[in-house]
Protein backbone atom coordinates (compact mmCIF):
# COMPACT_ATOMS: atom_id res chain seq x y z
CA UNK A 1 -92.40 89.97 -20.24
CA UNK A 2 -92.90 88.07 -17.05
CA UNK A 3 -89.82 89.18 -14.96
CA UNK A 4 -87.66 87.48 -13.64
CA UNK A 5 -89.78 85.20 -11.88
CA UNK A 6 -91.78 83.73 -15.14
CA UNK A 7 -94.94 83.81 -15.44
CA UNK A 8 -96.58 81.42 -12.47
CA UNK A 9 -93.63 82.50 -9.92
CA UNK A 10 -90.65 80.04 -10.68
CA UNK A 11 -87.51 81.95 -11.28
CA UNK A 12 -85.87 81.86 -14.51
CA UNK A 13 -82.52 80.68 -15.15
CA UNK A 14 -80.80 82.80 -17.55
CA UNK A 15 -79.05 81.24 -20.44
CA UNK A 16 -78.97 78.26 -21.45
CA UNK A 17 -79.05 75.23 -19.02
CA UNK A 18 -80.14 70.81 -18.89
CA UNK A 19 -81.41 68.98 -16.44
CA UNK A 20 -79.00 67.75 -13.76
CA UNK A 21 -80.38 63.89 -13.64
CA UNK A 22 -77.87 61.01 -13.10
CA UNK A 23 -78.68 57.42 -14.08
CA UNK A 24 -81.21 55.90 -15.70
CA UNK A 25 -84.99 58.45 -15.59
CA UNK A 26 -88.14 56.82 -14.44
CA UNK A 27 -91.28 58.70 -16.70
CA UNK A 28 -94.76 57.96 -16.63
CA UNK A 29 -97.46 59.19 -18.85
CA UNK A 30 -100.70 58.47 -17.69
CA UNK A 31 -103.36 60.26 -18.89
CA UNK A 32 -107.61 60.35 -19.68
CA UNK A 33 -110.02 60.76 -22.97
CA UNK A 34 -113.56 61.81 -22.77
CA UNK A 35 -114.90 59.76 -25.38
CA UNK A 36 -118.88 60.50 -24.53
CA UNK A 37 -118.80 64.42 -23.20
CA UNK A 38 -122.27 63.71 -22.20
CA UNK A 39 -121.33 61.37 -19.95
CA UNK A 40 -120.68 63.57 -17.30
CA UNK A 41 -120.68 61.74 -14.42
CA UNK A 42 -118.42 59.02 -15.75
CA UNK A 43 -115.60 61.30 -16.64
CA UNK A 44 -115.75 63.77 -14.19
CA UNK A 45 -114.83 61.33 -11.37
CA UNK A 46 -111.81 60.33 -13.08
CA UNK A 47 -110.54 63.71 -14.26
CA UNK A 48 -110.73 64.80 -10.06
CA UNK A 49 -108.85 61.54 -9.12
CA UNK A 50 -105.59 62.43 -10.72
CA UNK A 51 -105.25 65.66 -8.84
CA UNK A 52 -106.32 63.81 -5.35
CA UNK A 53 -103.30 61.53 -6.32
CA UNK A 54 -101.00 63.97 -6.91
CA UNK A 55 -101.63 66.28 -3.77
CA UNK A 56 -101.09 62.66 -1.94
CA UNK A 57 -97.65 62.13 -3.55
CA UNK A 58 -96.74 65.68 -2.50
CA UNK A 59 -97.12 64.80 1.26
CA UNK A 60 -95.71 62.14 1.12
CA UNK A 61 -92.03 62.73 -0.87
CA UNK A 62 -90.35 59.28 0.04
CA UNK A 63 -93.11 58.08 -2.35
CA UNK A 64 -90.81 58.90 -4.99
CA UNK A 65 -92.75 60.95 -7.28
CA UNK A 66 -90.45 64.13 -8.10
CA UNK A 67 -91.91 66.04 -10.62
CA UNK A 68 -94.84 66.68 -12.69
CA UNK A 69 -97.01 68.69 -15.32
CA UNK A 70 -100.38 68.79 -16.12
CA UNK A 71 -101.62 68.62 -19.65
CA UNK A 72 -104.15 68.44 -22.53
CA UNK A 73 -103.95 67.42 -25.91
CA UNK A 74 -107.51 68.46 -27.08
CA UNK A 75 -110.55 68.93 -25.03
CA UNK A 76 -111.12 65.33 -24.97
CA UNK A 77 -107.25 64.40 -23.86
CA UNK A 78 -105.61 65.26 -20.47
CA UNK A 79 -102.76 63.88 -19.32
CA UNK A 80 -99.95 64.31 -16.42
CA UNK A 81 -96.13 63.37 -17.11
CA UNK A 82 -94.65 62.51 -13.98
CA UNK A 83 -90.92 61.87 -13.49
CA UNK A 84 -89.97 59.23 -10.25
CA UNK A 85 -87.21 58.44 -8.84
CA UNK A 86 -87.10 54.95 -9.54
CA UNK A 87 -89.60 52.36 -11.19
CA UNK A 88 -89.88 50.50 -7.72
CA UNK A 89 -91.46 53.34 -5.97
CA UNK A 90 -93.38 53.82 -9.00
CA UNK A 91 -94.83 50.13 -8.65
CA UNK A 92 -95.14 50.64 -5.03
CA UNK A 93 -97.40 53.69 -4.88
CA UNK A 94 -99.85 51.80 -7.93
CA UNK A 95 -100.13 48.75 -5.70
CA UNK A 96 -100.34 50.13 -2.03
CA UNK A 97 -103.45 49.37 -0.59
CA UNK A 98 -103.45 52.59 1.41
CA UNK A 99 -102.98 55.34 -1.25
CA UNK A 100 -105.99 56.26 -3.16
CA UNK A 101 -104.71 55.08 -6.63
CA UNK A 102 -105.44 51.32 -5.65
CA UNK A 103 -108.98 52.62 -4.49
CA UNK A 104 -109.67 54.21 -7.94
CA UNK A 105 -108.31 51.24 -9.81
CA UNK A 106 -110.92 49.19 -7.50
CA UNK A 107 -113.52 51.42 -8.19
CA UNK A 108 -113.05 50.97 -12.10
CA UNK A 109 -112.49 47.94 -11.94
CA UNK A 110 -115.97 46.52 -10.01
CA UNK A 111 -117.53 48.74 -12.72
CA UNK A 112 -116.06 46.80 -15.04
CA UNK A 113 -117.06 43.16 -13.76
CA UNK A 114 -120.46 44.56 -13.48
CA UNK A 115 -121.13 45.49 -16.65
CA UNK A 116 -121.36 49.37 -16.11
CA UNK A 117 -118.08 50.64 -18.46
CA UNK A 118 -119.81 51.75 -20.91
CA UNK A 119 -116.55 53.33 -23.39
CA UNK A 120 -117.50 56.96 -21.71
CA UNK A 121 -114.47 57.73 -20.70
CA UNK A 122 -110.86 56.08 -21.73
CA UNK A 123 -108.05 55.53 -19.51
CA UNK A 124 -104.42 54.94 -20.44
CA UNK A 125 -100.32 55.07 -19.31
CA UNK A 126 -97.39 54.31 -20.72
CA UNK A 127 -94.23 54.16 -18.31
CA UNK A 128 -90.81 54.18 -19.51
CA UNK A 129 -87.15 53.60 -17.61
CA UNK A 130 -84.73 55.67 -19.76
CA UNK A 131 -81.40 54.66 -19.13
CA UNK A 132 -78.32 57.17 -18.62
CA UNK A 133 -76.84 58.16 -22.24
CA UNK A 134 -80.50 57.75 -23.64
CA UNK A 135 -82.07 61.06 -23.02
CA UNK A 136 -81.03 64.63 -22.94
CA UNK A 137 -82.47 68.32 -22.79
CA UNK A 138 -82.40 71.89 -23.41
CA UNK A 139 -83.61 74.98 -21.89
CA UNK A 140 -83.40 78.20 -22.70
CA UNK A 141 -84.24 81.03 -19.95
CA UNK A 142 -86.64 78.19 -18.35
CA UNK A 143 -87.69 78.41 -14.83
CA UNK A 144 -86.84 74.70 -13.67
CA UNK A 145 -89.15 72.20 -16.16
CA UNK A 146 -90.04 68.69 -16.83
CA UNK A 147 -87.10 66.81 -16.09
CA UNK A 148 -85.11 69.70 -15.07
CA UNK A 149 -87.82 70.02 -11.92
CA UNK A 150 -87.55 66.38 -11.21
CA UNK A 151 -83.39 66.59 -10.89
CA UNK A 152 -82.71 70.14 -11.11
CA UNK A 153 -80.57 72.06 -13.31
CA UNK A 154 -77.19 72.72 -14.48
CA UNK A 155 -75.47 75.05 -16.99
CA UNK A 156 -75.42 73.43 -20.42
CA UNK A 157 -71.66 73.70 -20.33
CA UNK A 158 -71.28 70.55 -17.38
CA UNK A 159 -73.09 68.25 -19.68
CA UNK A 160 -71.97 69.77 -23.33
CA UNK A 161 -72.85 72.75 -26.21
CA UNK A 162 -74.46 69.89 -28.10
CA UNK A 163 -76.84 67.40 -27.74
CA UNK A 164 -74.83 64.73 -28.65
CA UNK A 165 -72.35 65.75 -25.88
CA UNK A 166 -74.90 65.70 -23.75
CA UNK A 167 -76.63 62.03 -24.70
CA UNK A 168 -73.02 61.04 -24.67
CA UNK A 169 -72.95 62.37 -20.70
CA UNK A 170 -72.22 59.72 -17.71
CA UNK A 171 -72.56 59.99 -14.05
CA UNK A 172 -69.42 59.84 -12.22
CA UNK A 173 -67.60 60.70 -15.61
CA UNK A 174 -64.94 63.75 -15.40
């Protein structure tokens, strides 16, 4: 249907295949709800600051962000999963005073102090360190995705047919 280059121009790997990631898989989801879609200029601000952030990471690689998708749940709820390569870099980027997440953060939270958060718009994340043997995945005829585009991917054969074979999966094992 697309060729062999998918849809949005990532090529497809035939067959079957998992993501190649060794260790333990940093994941954030972070994400926004428009709880007052009258409220324009309260959510609109924060829907634009995500992807500010993200074309920031991109320049700037050793910041340890390796993958990501965009997303929406409703038309209230969008979200991004990002996958980093470790939870320090992930802690590092939220708290340096020179990347524009720390600005936004400020922003909201002066608006806050003041008074002026008025429940228009909700903000939330959820980060989580999965440790090696604790996660596993799939793809079938996939252009590189999710965790496969933060590590890459193998065929499903070097990590097992099954998904317990594949939870059961250790770096360095033979």
């Amino acid at each position: 249907m697309f060729g062999k280059f998918g849809k949005f121009g990532k090529k497809v790997a035939a067959g079957r295949t998992t993501a190649a990631a060794e260790g333990d898989v940093v994941v954030l989801l972070i994400g926004m709800r428009i709880n007052h879609f009258w409220a324009v200029h309260h959510w609109v601000p924060v829907l634009l600051a995500m992807p500010r952030m993200l074309r920031e990471l991109a320049r700037a690689p050793e910041r340890g962000l390796l993958s990501h998708v965009l997303l929406t749940a409703s038309p209230r709820t969008y979200y991004v999963v990002q996958y980093w390569e470790s939870k320090e870099k992930l802690y590092a980027y939220a708290h340096s005073p020179e990347m524009f997440h720390h600005r936004a953060w400020s922003i909201v939270n002066r608006k806050e102090k003041a008074g002026k958060v008025r429940q228009h718009v909700g903000l939330w994340h959820e980060a989580h360190v999965v440790p090696e043997g604790a996660y596993e995945s799939i793809y079938a005829d996939m252009p590189a995705f999710g965790l496969a585009a933060a590590h890459g991917q193998v065929p499903v054969e070097r990590r097992g047919r099954s998904a317990k074979e594949r939870f059961a999966h250790r770096s360095g094992a033979a």
